[in-house]
PDB file of N, CA and C in Angstrom:
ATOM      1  N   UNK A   1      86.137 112.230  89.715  1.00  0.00           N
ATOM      2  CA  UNK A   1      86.836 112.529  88.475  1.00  0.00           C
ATOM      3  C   UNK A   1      88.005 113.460  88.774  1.00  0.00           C
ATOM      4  N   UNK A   2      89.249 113.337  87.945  1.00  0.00           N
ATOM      5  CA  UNK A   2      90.446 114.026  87.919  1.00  0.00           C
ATOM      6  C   UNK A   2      90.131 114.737  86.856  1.00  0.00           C
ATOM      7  N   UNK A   3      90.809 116.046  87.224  1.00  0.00           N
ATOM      8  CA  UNK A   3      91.080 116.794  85.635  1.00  0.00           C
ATOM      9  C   UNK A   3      92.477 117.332  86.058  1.00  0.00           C
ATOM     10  N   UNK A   4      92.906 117.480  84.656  1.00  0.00           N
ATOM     11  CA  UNK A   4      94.039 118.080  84.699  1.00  0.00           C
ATOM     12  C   UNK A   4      94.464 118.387  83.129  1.00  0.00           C
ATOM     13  N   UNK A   5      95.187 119.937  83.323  1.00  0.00           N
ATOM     14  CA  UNK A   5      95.742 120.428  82.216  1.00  0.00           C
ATOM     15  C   UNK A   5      96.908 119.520  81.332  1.00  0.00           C
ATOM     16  N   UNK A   6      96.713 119.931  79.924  1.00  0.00           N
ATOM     17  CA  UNK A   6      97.644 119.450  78.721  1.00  0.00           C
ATOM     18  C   UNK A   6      99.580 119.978  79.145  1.00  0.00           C
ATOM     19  N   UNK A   7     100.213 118.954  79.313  1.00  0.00           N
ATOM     20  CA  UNK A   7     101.132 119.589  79.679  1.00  0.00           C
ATOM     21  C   UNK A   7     101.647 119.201  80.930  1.00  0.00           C
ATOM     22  N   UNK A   8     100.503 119.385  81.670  1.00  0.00           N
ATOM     23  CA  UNK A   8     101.677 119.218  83.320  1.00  0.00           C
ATOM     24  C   UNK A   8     101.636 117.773  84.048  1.00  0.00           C
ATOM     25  N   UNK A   9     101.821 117.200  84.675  1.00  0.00           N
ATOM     26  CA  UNK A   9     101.847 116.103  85.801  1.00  0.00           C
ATOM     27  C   UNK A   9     100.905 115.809  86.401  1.00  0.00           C
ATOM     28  N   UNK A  10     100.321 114.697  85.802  1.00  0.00           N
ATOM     29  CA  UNK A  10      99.108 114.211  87.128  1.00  0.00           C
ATOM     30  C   UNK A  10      99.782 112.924  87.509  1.00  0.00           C
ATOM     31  N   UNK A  11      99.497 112.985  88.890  1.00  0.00           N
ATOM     32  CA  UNK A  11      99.912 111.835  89.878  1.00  0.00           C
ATOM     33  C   UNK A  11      98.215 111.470  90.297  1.00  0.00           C
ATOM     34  N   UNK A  12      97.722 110.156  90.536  1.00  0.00           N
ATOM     35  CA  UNK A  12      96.691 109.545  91.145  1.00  0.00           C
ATOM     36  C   UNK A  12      97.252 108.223  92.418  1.00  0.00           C
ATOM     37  N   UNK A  13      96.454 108.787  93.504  1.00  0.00           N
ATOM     38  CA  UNK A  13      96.862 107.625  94.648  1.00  0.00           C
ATOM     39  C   UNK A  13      95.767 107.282  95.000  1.00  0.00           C
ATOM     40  N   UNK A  14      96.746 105.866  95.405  1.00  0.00           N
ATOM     41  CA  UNK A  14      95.405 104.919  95.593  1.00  0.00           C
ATOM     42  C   UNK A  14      95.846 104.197  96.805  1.00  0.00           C
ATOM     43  N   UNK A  15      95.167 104.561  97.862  1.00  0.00           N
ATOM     44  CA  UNK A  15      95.230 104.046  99.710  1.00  0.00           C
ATOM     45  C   UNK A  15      94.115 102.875  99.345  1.00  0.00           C
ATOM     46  N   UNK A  16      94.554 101.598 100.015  1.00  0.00           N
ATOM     47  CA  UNK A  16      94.210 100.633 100.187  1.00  0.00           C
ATOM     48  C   UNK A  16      94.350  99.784 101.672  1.00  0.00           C
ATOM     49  N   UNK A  17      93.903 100.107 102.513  1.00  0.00           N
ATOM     50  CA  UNK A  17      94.921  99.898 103.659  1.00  0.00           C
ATOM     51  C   UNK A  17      94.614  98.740 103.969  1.00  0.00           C
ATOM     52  N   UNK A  18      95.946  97.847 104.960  1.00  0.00           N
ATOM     53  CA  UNK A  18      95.708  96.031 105.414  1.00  0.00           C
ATOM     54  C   UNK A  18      96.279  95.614 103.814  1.00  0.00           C
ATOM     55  N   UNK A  19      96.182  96.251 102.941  1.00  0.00           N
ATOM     56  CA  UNK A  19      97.070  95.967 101.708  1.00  0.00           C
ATOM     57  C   UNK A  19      98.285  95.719 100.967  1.00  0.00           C
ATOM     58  N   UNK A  20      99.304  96.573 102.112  1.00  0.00           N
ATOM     59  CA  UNK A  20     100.289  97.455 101.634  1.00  0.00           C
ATOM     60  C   UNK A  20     101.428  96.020 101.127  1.00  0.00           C
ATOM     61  N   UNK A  21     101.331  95.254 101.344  1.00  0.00           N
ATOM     62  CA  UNK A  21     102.523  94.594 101.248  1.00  0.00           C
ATOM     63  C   UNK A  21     102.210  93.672  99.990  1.00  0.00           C
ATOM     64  N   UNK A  22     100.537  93.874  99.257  1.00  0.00           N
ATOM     65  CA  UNK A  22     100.628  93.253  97.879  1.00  0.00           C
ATOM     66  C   UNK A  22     100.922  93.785  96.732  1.00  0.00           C
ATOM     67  N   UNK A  23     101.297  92.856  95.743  1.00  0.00           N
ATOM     68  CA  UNK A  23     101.523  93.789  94.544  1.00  0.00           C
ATOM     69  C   UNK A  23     100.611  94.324  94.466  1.00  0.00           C
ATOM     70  N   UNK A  24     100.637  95.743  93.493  1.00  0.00           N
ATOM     71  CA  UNK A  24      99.536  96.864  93.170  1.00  0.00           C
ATOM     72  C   UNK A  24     100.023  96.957  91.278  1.00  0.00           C
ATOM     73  N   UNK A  25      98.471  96.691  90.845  1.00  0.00           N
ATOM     74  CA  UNK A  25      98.410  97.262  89.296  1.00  0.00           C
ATOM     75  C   UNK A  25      97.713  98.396  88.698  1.00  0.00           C
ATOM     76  N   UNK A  26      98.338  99.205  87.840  1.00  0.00           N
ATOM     77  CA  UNK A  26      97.749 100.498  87.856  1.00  0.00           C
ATOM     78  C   UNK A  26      97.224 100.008  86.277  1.00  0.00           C
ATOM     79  N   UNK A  27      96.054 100.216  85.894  1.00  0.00           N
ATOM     80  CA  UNK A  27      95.905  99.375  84.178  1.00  0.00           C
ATOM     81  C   UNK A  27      94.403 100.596  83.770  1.00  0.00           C
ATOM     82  N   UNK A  28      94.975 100.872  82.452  1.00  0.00           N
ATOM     83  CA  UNK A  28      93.356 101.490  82.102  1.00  0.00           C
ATOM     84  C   UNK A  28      92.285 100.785  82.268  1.00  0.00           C
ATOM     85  N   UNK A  29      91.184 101.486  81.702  1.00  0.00           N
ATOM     86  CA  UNK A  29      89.853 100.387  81.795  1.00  0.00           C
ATOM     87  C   UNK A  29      89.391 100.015  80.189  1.00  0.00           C
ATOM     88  N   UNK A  30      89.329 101.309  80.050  1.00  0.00           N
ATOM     89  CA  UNK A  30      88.764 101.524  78.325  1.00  0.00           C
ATOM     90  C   UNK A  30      89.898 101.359  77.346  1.00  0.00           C
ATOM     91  N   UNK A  31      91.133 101.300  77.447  1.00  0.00           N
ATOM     92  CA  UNK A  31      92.110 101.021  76.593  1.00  0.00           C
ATOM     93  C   UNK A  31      93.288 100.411  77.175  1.00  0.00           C
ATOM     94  N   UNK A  32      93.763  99.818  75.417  1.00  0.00           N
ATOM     95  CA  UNK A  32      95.379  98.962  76.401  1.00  0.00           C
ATOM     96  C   UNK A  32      96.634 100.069  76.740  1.00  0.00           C
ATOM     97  N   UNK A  33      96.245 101.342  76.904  1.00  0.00           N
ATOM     98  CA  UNK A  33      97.769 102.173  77.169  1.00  0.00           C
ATOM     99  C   UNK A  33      98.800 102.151  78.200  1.00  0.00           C
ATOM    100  N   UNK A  34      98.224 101.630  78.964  1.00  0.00           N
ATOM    101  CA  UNK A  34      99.311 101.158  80.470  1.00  0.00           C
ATOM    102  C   UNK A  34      98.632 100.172  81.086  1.00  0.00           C
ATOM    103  N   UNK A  35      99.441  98.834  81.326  1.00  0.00           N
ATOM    104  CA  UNK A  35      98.875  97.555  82.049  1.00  0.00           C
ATOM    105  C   UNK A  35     100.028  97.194  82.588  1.00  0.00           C
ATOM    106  N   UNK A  36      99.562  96.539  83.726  1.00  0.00           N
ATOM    107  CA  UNK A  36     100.577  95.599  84.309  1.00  0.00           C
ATOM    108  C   UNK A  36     101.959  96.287  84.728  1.00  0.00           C
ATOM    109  N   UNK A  37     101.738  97.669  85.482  1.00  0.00           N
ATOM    110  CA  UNK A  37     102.354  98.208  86.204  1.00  0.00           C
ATOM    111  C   UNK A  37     102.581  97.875  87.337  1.00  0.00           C
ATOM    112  N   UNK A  38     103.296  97.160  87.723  1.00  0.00           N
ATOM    113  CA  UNK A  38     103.658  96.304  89.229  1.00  0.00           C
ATOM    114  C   UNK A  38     104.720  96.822  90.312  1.00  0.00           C
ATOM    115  N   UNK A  39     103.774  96.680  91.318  1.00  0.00           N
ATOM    116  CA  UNK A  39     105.437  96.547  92.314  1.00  0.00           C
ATOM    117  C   UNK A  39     104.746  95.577  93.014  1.00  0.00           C
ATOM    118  N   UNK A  40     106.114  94.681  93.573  1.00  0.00           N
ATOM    119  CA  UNK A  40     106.114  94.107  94.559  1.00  0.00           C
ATOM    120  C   UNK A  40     106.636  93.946  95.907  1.00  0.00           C
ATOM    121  N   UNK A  41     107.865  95.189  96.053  1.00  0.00           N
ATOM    122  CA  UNK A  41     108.355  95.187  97.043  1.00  0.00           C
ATOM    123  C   UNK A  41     108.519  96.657  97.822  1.00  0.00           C
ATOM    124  N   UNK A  42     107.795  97.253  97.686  1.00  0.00           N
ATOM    125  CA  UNK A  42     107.496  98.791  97.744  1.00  0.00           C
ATOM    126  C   UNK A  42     108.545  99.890  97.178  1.00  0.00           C
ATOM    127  N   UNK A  43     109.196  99.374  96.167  1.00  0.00           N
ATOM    128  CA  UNK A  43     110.309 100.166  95.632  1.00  0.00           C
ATOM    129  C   UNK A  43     109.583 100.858  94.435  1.00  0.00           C
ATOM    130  N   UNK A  44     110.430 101.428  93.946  1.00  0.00           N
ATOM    131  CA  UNK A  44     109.862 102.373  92.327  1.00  0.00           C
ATOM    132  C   UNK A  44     109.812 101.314  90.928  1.00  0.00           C
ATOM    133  N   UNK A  45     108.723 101.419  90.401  1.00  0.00           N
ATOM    134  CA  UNK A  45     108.892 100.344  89.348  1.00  0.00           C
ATOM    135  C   UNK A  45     109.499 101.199  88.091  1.00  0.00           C
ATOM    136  N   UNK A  46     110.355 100.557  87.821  1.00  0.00           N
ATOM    137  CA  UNK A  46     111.196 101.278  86.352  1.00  0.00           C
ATOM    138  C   UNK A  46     110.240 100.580  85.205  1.00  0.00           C
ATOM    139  N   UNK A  47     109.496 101.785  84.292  1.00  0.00           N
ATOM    140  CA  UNK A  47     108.721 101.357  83.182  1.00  0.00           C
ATOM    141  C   UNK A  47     109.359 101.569  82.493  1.00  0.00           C
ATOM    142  N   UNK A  48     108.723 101.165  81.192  1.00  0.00           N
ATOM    143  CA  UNK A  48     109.882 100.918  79.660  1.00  0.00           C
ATOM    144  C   UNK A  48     109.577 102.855  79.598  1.00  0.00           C
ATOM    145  N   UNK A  49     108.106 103.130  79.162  1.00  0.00           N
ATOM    146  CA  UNK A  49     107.211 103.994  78.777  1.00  0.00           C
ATOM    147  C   UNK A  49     108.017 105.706  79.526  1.00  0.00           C
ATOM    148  N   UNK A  50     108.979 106.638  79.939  1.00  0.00           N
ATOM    149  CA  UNK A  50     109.466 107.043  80.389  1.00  0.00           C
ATOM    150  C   UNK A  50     108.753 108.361  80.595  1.00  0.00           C
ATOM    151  N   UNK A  51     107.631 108.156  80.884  1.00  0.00           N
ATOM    152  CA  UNK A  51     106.171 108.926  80.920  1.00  0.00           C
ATOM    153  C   UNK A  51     105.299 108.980  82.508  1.00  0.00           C
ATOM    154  N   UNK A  52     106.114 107.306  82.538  1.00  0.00           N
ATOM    155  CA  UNK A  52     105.048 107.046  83.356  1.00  0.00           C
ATOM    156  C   UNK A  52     105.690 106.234  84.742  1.00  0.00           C
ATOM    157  N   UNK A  53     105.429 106.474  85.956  1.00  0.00           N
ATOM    158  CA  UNK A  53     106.216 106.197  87.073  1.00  0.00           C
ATOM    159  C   UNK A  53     104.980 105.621  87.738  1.00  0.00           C
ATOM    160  N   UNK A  54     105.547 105.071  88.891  1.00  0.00           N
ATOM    161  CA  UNK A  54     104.864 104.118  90.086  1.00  0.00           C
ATOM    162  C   UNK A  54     105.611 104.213  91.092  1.00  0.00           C
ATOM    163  N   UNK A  55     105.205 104.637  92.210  1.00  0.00           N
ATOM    164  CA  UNK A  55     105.881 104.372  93.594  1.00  0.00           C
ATOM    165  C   UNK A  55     105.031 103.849  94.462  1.00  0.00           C
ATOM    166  N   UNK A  56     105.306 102.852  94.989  1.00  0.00           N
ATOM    167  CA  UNK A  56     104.428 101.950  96.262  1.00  0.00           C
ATOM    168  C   UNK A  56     105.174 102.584  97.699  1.00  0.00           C
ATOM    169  N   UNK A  57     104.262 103.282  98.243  1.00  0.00           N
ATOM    170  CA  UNK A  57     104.601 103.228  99.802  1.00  0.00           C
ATOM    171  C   UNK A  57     104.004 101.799 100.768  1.00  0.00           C
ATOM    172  N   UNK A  58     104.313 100.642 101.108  1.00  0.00           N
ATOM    173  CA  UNK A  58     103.850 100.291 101.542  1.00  0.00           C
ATOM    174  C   UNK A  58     103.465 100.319 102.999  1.00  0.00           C
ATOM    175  N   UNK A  59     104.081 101.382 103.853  1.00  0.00           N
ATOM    176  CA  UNK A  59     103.585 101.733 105.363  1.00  0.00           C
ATOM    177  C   UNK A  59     102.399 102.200 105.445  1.00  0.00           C
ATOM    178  N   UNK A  60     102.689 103.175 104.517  1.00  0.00           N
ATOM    179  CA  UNK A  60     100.757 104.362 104.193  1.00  0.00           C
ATOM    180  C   UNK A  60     100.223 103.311 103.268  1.00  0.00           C
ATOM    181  N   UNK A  61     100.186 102.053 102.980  1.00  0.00           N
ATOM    182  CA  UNK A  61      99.363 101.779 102.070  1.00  0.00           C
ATOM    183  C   UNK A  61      99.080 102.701 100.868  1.00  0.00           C
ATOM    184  N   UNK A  62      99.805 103.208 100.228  1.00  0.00           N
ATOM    185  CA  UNK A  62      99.694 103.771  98.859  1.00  0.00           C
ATOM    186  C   UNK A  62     100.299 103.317  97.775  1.00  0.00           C
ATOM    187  N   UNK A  63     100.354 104.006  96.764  1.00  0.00           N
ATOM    188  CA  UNK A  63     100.426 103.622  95.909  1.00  0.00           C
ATOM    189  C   UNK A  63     100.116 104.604  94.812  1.00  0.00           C
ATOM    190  N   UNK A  64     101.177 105.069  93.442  1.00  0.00           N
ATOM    191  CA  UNK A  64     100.670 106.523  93.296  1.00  0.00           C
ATOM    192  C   UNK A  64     101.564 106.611  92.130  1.00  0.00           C
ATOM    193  N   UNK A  65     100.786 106.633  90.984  1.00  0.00           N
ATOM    194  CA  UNK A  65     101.108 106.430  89.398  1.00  0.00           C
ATOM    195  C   UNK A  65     100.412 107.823  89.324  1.00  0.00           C
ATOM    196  N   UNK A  66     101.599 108.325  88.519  1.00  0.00           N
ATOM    197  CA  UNK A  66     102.414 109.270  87.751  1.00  0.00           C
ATOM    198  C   UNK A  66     101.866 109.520  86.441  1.00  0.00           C
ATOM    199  N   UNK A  67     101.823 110.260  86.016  1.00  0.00           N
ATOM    200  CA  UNK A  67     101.965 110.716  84.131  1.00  0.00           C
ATOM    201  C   UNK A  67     102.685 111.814  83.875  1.00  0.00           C
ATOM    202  N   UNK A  68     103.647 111.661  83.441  1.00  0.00           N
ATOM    203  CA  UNK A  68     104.420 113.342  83.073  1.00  0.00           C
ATOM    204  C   UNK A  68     103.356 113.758  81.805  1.00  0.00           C
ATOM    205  N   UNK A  69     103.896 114.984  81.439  1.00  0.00           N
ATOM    206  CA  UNK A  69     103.640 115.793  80.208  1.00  0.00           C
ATOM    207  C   UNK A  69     102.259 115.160  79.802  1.00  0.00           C
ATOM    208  N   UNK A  70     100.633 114.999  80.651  1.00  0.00           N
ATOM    209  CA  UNK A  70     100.012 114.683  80.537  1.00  0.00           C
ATOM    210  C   UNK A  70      99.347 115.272  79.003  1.00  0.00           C
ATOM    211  N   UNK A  71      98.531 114.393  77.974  1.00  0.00           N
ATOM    212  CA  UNK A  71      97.974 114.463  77.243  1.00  0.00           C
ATOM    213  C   UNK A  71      96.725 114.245  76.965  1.00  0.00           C
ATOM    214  N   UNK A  72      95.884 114.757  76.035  1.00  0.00           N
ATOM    215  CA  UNK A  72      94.501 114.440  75.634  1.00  0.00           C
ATOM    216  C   UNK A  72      94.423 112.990  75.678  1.00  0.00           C
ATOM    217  N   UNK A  73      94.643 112.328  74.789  1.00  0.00           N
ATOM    218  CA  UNK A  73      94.953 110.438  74.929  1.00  0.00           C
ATOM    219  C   UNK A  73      94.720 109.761  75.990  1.00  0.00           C
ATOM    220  N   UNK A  74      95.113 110.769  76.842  1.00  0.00           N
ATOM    221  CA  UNK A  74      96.217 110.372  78.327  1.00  0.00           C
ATOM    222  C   UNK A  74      94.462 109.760  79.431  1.00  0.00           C
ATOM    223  N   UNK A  75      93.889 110.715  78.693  1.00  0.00           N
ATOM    224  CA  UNK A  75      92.044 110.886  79.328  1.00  0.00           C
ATOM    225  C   UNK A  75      91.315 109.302  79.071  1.00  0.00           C
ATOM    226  N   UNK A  76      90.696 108.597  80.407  1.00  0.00           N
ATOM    227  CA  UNK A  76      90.208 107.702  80.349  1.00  0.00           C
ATOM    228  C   UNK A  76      89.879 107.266  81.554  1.00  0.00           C
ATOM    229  N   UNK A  77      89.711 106.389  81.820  1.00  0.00           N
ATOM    230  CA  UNK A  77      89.421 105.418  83.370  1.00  0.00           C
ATOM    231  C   UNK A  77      90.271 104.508  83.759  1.00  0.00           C
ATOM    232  N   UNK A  78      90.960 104.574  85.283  1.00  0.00           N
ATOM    233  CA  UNK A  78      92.434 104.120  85.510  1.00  0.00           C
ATOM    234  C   UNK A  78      91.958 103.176  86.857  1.00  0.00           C
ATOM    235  N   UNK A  79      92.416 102.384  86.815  1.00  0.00           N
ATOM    236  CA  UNK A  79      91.798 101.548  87.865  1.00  0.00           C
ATOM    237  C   UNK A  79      93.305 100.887  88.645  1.00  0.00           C
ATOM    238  N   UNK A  80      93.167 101.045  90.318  1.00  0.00           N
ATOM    239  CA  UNK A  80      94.378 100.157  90.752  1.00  0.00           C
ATOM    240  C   UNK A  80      94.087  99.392  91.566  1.00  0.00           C
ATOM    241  N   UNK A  81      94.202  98.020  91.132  1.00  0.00           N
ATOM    242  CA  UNK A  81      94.164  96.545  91.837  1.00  0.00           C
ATOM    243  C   UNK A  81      95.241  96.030  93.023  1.00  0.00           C
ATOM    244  N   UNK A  82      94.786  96.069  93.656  1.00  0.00           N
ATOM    245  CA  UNK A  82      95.595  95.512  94.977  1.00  0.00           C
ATOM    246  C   UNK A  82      95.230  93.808  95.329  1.00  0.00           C
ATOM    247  N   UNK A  83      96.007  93.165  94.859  1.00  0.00           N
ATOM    248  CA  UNK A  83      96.090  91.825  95.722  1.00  0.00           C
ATOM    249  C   UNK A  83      96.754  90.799  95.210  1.00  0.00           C
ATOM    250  N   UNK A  84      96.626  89.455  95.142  1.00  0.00           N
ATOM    251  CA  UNK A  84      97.365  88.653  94.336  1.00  0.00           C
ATOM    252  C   UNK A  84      96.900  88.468  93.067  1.00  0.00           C
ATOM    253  N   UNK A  85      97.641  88.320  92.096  1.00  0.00           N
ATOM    254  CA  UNK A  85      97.215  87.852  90.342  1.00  0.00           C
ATOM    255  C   UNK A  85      96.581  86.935  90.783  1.00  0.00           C
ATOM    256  N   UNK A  86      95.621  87.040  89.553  1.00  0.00           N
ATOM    257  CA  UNK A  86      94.201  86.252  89.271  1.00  0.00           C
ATOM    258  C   UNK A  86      93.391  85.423  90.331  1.00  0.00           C
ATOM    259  N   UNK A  87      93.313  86.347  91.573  1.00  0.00           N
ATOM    260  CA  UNK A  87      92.777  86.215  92.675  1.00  0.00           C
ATOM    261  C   UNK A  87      92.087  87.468  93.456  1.00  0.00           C
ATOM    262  N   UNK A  88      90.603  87.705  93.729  1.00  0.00           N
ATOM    263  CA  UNK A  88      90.025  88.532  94.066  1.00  0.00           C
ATOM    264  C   UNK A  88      90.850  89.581  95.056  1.00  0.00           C
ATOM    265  N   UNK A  89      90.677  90.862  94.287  1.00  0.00           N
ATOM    266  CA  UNK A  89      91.625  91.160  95.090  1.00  0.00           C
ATOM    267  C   UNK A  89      90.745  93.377  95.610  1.00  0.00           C
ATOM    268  N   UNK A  90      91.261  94.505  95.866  1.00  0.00           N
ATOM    269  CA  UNK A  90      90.298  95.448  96.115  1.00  0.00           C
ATOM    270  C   UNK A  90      90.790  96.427  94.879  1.00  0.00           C
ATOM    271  N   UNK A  91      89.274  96.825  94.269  1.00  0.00           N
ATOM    272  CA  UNK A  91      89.289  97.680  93.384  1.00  0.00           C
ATOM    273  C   UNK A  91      89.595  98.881  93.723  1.00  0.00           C
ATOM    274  N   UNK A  92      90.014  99.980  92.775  1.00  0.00           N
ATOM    275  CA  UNK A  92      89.962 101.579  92.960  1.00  0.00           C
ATOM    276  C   UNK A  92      89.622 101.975  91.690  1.00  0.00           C
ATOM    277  N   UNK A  93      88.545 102.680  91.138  1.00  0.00           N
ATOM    278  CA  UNK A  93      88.918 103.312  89.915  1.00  0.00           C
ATOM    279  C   UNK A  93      88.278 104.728  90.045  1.00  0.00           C
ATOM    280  N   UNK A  94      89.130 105.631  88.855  1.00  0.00           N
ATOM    281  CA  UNK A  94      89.519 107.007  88.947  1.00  0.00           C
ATOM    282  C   UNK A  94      89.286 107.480  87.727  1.00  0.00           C
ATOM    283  N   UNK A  95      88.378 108.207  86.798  1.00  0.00           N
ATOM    284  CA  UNK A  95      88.297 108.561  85.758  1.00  0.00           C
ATOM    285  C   UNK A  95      88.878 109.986  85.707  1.00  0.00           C
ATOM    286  N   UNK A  96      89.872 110.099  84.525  1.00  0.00           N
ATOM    287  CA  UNK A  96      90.386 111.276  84.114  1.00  0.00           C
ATOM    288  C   UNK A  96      89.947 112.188  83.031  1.00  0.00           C
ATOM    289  N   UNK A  97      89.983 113.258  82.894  1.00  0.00           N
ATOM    290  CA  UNK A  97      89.764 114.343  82.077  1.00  0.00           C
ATOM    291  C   UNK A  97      90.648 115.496  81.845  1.00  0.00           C
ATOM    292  N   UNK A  98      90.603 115.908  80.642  1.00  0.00           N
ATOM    293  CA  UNK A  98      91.215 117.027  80.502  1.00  0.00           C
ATOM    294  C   UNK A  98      91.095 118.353  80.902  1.00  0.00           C
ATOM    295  N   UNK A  99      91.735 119.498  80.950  1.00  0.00           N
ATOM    296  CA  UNK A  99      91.154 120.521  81.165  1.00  0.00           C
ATOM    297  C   UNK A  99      91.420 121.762  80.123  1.00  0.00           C
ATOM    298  N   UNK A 100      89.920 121.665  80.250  1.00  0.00           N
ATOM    299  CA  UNK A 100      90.160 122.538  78.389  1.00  0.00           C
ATOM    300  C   UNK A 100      90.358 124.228  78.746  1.00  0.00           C
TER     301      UNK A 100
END
């Protein structure tokens, strides 16, 4: 579990290694608030949401979604998928919390 204070920046990474060169999705579990966060070419994915960032390293196999000005809301279970769409691919998931 992550915690982190109201207010500041949580970043979560997710090493997948032998991976690095597939797309990576960063998607809640328990709600629709961020899905289908993609990269495919290890560059920065520009989201609509200006909250929320993605950078793929693909040498280190990472991969490492962002939340600015984190919020209560913000608290849930974040899971990042590595492999091809709608093809078995390796799980990560990361449950977040606040810190009261």
């Amino acid at each position: 579990m992550v915690i982190q204070s109201i207010g500041k920046n949580l970043s979560l990474e997710c090493q997948l290694p032998n991976y690095g060169n597939y797309p990576t999705r960063w998607s809640t579990v328990d709600r629709d608030l961020v899905t289908n966060l993609t990269t495919e070419d290890g560059t920065e994915l520009v989201v609509q949401n200006n909250r929320y960032g993605l950078v793929k390293n693909a040498a280190r196999s990472t991969t490492t979604f962002t939340i600015k000005n984190f919020q209560r809301e913000d608290t849930g279970l974040y899971r990042c998928e590595v492999g091809q769409l709608n093809s078995p691919g390796l799980l990560y998931d990361v449950n977040v919390g606040v810190r009261e």
